[in-house]
Every structure is written in structure tokens, then in C-alpha cells.
C-alpha atoms as a PDB file:
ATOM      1  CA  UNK A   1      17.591  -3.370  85.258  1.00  0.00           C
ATOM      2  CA  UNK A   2      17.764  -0.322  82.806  1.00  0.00           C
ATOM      3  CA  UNK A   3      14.895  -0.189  80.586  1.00  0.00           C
ATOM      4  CA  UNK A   4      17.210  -0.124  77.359  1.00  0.00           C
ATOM      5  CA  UNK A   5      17.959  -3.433  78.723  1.00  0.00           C
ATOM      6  CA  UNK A   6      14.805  -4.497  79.293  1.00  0.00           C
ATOM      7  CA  UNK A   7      13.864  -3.713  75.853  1.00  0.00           C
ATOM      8  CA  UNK A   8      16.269  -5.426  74.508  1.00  0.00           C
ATOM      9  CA  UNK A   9      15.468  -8.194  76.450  1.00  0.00           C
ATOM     10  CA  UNK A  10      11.909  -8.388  75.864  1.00  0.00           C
ATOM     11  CA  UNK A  11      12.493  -8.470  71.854  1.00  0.00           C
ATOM     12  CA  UNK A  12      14.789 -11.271  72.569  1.00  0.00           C
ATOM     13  CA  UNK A  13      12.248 -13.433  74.368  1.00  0.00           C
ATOM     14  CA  UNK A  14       9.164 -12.450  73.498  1.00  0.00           C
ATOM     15  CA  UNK A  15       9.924 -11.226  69.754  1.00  0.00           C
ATOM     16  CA  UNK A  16       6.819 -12.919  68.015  1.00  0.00           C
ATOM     17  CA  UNK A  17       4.501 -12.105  70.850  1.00  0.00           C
ATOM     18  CA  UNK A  18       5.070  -7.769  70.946  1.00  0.00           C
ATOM     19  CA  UNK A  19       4.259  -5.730  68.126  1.00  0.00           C
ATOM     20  CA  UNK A  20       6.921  -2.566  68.832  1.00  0.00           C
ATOM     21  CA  UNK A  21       8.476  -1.175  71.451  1.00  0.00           C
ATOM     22  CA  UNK A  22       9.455   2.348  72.758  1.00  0.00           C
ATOM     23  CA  UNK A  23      11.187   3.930  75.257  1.00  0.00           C
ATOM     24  CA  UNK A  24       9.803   7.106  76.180  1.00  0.00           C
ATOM     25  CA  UNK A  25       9.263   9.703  79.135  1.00  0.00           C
ATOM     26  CA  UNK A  26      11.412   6.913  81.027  1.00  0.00           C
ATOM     27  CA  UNK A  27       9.098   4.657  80.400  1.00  0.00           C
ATOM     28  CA  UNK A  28       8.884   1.552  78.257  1.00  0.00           C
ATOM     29  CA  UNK A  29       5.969   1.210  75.924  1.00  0.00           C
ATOM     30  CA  UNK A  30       5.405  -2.170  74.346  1.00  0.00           C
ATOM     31  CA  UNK A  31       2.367  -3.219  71.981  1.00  0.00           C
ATOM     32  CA  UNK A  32       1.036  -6.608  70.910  1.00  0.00           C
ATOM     33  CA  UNK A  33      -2.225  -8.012  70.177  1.00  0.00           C
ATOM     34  CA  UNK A  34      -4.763  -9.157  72.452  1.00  0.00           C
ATOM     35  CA  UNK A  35      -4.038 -12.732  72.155  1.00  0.00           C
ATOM     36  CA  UNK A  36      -0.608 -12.960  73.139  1.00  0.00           C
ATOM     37  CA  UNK A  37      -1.743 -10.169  76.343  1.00  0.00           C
ATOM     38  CA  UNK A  38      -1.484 -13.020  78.613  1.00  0.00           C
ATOM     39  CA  UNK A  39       2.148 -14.563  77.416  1.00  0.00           C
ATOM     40  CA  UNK A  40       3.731 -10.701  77.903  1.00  0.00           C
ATOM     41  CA  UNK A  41       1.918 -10.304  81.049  1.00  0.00           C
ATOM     42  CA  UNK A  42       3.579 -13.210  83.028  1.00  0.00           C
ATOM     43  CA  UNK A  43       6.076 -12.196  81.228  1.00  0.00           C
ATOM     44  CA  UNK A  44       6.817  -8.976  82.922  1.00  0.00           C
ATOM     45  CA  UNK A  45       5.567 -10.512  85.898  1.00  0.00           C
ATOM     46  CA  UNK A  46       7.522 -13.665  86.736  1.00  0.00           C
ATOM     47  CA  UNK A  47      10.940 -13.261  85.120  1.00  0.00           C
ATOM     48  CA  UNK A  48      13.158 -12.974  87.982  1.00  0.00           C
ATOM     49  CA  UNK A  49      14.964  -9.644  85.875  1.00  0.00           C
ATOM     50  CA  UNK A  50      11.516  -8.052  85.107  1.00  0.00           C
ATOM     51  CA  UNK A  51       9.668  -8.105  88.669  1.00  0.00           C
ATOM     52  CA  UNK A  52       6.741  -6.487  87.275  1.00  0.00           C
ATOM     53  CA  UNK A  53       4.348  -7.371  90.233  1.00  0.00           C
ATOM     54  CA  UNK A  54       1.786  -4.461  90.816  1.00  0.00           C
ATOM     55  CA  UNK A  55      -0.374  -3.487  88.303  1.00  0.00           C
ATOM     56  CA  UNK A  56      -1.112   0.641  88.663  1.00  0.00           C
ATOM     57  CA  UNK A  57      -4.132   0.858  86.493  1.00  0.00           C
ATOM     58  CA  UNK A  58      -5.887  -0.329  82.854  1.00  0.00           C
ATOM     59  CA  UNK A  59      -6.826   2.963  80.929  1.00  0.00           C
ATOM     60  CA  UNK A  60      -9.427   2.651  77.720  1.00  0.00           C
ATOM     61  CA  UNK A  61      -9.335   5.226  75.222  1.00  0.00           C
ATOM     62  CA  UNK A  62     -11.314   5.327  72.654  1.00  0.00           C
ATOM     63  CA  UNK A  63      -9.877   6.860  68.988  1.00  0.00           C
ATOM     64  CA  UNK A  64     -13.121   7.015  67.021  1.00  0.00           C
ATOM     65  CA  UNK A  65     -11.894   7.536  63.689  1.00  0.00           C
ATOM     66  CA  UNK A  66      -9.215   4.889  63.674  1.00  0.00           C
ATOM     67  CA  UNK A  67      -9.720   1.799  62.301  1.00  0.00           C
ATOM     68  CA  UNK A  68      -9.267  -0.288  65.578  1.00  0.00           C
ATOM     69  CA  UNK A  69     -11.335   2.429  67.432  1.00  0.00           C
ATOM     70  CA  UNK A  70     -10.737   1.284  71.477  1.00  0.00           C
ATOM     71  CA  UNK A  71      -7.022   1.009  72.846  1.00  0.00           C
ATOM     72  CA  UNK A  72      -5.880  -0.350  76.185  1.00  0.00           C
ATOM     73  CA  UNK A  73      -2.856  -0.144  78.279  1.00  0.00           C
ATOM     74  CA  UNK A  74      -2.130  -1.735  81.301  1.00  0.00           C
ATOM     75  CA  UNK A  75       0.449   0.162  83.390  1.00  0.00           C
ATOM     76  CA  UNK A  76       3.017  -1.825  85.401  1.00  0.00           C
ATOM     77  CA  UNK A  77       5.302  -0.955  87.815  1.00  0.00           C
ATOM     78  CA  UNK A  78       8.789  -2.895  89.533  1.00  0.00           C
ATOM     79  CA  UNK A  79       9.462  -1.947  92.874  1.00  0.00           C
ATOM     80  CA  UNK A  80      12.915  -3.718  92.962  1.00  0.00           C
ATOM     81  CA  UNK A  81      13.992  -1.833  89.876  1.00  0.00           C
ATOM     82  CA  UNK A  82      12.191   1.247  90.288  1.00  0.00           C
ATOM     83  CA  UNK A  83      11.113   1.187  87.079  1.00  0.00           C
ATOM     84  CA  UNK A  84       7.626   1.429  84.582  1.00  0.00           C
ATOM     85  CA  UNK A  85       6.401  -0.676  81.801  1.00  0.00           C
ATOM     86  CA  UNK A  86       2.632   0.412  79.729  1.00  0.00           C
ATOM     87  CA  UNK A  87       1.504  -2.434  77.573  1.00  0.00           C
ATOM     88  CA  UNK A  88      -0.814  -1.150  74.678  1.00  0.00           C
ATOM     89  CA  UNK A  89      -3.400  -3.518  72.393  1.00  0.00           C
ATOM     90  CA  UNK A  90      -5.552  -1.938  70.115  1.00  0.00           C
ATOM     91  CA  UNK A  91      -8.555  -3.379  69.073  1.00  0.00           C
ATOM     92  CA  UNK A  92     -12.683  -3.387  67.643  1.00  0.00           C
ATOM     93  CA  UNK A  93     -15.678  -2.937  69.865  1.00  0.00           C
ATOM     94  CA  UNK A  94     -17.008  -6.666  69.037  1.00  0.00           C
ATOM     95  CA  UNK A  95     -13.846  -8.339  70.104  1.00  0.00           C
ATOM     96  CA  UNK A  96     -13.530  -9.323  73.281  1.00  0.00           C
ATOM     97  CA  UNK A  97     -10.306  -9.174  75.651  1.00  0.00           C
ATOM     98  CA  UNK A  98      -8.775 -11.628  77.694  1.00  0.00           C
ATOM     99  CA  UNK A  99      -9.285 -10.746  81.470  1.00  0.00           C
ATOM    100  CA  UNK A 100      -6.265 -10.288  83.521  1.00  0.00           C
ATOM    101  CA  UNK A 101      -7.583 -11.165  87.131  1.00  0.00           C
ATOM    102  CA  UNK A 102      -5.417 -14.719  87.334  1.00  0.00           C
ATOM    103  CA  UNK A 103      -2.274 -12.685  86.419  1.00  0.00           C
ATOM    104  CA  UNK A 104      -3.141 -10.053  88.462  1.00  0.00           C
ATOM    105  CA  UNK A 105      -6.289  -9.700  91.040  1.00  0.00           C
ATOM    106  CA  UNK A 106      -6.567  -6.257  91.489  1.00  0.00           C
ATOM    107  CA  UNK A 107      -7.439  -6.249  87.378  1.00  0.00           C
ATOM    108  CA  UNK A 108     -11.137  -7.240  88.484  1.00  0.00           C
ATOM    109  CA  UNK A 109     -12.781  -3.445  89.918  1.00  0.00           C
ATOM    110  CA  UNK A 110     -10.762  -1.505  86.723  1.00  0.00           C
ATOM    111  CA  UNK A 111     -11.752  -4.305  83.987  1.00  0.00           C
ATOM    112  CA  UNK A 112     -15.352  -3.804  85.864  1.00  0.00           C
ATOM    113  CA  UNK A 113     -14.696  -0.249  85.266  1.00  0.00           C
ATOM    114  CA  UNK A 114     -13.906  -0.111  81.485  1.00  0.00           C
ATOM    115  CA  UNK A 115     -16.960  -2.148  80.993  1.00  0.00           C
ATOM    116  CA  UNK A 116     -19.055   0.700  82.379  1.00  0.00           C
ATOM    117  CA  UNK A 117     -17.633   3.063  80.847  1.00  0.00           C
ATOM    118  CA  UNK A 118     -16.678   1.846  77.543  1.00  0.00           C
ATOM    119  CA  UNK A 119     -18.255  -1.285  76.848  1.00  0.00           C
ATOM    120  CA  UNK A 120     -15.237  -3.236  76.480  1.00  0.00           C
ATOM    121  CA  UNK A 121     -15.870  -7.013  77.438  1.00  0.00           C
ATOM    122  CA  UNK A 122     -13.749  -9.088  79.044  1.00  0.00           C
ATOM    123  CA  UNK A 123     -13.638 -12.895  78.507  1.00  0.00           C
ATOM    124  CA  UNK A 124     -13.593 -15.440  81.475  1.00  0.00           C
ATOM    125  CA  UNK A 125     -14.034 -12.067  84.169  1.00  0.00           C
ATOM    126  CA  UNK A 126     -15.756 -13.010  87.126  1.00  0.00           C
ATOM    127  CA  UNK A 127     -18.126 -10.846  88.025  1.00  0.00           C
ATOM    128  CA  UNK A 128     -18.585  -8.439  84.392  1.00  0.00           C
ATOM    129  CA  UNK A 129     -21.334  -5.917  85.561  1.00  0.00           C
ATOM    130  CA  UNK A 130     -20.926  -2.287  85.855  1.00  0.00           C
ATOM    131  CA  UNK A 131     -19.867  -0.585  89.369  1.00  0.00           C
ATOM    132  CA  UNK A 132     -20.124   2.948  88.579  1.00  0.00           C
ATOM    133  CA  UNK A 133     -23.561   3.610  86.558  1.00  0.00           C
ATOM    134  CA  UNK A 134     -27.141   2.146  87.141  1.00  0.00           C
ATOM    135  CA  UNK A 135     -27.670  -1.020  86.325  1.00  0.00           C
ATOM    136  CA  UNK A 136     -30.448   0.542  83.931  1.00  0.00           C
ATOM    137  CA  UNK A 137     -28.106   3.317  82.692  1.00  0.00           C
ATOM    138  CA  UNK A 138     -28.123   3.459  79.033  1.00  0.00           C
ATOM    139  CA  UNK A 139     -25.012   4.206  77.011  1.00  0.00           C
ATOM    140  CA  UNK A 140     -21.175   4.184  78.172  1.00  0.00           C
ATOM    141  CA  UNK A 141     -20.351   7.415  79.456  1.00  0.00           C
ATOM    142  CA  UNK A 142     -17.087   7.878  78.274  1.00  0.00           C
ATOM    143  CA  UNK A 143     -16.866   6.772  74.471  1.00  0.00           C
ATOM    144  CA  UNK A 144     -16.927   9.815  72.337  1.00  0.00           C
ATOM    145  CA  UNK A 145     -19.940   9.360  71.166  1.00  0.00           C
ATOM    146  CA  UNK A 146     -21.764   9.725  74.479  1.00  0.00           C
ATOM    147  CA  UNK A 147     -24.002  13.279  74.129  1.00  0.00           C
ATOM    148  CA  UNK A 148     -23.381  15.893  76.649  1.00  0.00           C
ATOM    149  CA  UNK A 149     -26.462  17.195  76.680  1.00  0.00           C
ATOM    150  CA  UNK A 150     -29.779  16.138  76.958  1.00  0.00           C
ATOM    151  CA  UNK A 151     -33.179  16.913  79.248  1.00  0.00           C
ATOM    152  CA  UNK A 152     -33.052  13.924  81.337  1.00  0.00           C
ATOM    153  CA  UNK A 153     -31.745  13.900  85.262  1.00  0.00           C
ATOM    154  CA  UNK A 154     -30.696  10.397  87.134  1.00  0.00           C
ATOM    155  CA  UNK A 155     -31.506  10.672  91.014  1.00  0.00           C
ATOM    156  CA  UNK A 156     -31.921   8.757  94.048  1.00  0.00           C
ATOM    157  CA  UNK A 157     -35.657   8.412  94.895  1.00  0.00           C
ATOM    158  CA  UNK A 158     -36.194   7.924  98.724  1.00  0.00           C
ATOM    159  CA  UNK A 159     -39.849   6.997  98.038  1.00  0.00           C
ATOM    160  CA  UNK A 160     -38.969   4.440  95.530  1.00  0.00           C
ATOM    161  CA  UNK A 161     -35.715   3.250  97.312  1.00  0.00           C
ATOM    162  CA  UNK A 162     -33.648   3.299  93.727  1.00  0.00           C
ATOM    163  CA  UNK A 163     -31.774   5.191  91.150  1.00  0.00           C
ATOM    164  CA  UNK A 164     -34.414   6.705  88.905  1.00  0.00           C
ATOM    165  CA  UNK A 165     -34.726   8.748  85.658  1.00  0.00           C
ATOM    166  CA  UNK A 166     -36.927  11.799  85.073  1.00  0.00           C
ATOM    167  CA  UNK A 167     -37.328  14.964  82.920  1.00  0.00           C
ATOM    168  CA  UNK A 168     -35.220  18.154  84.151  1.00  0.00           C
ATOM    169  CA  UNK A 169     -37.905  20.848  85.974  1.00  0.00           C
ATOM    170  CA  UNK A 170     -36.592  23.976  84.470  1.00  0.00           C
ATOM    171  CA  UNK A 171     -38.171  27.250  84.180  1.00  0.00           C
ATOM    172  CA  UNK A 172     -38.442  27.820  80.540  1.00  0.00           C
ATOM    173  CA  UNK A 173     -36.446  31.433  80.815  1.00  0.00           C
ATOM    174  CA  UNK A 174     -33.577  28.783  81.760  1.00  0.00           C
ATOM    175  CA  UNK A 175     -34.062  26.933  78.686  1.00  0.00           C
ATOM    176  CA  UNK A 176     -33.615  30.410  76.525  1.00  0.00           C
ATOM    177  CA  UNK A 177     -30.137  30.942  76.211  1.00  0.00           C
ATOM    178  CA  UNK A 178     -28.356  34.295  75.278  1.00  0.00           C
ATOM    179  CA  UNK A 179     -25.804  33.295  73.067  1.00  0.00           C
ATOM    180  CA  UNK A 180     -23.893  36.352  72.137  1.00  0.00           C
ATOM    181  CA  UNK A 181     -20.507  38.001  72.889  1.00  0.00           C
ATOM    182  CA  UNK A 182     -20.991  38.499  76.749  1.00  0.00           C
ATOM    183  CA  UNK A 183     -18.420  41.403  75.074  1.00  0.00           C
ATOM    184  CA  UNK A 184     -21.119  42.667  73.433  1.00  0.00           C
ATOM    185  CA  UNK A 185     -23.441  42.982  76.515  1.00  0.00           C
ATOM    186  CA  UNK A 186     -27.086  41.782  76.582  1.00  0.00           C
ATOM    187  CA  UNK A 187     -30.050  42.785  74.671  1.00  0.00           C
ATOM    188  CA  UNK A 188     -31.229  44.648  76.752  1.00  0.00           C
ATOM    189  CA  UNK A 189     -28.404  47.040  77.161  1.00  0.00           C
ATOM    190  CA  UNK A 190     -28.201  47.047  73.108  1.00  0.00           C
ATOM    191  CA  UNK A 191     -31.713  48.663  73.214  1.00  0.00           C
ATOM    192  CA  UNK A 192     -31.128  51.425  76.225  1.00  0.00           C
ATOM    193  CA  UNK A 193     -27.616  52.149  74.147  1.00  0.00           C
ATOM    194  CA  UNK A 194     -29.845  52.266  70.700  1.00  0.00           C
ATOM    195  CA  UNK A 195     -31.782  54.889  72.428  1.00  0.00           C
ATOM    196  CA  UNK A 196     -29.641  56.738  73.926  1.00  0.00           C
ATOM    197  CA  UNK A 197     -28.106  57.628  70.597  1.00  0.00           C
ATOM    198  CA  UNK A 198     -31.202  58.126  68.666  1.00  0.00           C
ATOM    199  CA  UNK A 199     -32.161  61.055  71.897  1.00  0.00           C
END
């Protein structure tokens, strides 16, 4: 099936259910909400002209200044008709989002995964705890929010058997940074070229 027939067939059938759809990069983008996720999945998945049975991946992003900050799509791919289909819903922090593990099992580890690093929950999931981070960690590593920097180090500790959380053990001449043109040479140099001219 060609994807401009797809489309076409999708606003047909599912026309109060998807939001807009998009054909682009040969692939078919559709968005809807994340109540009606679960009537477009088995969609997609159990028409006998869609074929949509392997799920490739669920990618978060987060858009901080928009006014549904987090986005999801859910990548899906046909084998019989060779073809692609990303399913976007946009939505708030607070709200939670229908898992997908009935529709499709191998949903569980990524849904797991954009829990840990996002925060996103997932309703009726059934095992929601994080896989990649501590269970301690604090924070969700990939929001944009989530500092870069700070003076704390996560380890293993073979003494205390467990992931633990200590101050870095710099040198303080590590800590001083030389932020100037490295064009412009260090200070240093500066000086031994000051006196070289004043000689």
C-alpha cells in the first residue's frame, strides 16, 4: 500500500480519532491525542491493508516553551509493505499516557525508558520503575531543564555493594578555569610578551 493511500485511508476510518496528517521524508506522520492512542494503534496494527506489526521505538522530546511541553511518537514499521508510519501526541507533564504493552509488548523496556528519563508516566504499565538511573537518582536526565554541571559524582562502591553519590576530589587549580581566547594565549605568555616589549 502507498502511503498517499494510506493516508487517505486513515482519514477515512479513523477521521475523529487523528488530529493531522503528513506525508513527509517517505514517511507518514499522523497526530491525535492521547486518548484515542490506543484506537489508531490497533488501528495500524490489525487492518489487514495497514500490517503495522513491529514497533521500532517511542522517542520523548521535550519542547519547554510550548504550551504542551513533552511530545511522543511511536515509530511503526510494515514489513509486507515496506513502509513507515510515526504517530505523534503532545501533551503536559501531569497527564498521564496510556501504556502500549497489550498492543505491542516490546513497548514495556522504552515506556520504562521515557520514565527515567523524562518522567513521563504511563497508566496501567506493568512494571513503571526506571532501568537506566539509580533508583535514588534525582532528576530526569534528559528534560531540558536537567543542569550539566554540578560537583557531585555517582559511582559504584565495592565496599558498600551499591550505586553511591559523593563530592568530586579535584585539585582546586582544576577548579580555576582560564577562560580566554586560547587565540590569545595564556597569561602567562601575555606577561613574558609584556616584557619583552617594555626591554
Amino acid at each position: 500500500m502507498e502511503l498517499a493511500d494510506l493516508n487517505k485511508l486513515l482519514n477515512s476510518e479513523l477521521t475523529t480519532k487523528i488530529n493531522s496528517s503528513l506525508i513527509e521524508n517517505n514517511e507518514l506522520l499522523v497526530s491525535t491525542e492521547s486518548k484515542n492512542l490506543h484506537s489508531v494503534l490497533l488501528f495500524l496494527k490489525s487492518n489487514t491493508q495497514c500490517k503495522f506489526k513491529q514497533l521500532i521505538d517511542i522517542v520523548p522530546v521535550d519542547y519547554p516553551n510550548e504550551e504542551k511541553r513533552f511530545k511522543i511518537y511511536y515509530l511503526l514499521l510494515s514489513h509486507e509493505n515496506n513502509s513507515r508510519v510515526k504517530i505523534s501526541i503532545s501533551f503536559n507533564i501531569e497527564e498521564k499516557i496510556p501504556s502500549i504493552t497489550k498492543i505491542y509488548p516490546s513497548a514495556n523496556w522504552m515506556e520504562r525508558e521515557a520514565f527515567d528519563m523524562y518522567g513521563i508516566k504511563f497508566k496501567n504499565h506493568p512494571d513503571l520503575r526506571r532501568i537506566l538511573t539509580d533508583y535514588g537518582f534525582n532528576g530526569y536526565p534528559l528534560r531540558k531543564d536537567f543542569p550539566l554541571t554540578g560537583f557531585n559524582e555517582v559511582r559504584y562502591s565495592e565496599k558498600d555493594k551499591k550505586v553511591i553519590y559523593e563530592q568530586v576530589k579535584l585539585e582546586q587549580d582544576y577548579r580555576d578555569f582560564d577562560f580566554d581566547s586560547p587565540w590569545e594565549g595564556t597569561k602567562y605568555m601575555k606577561q613574558i610578551k609584556r616584557e619583552n616589549k617594555n626591554e
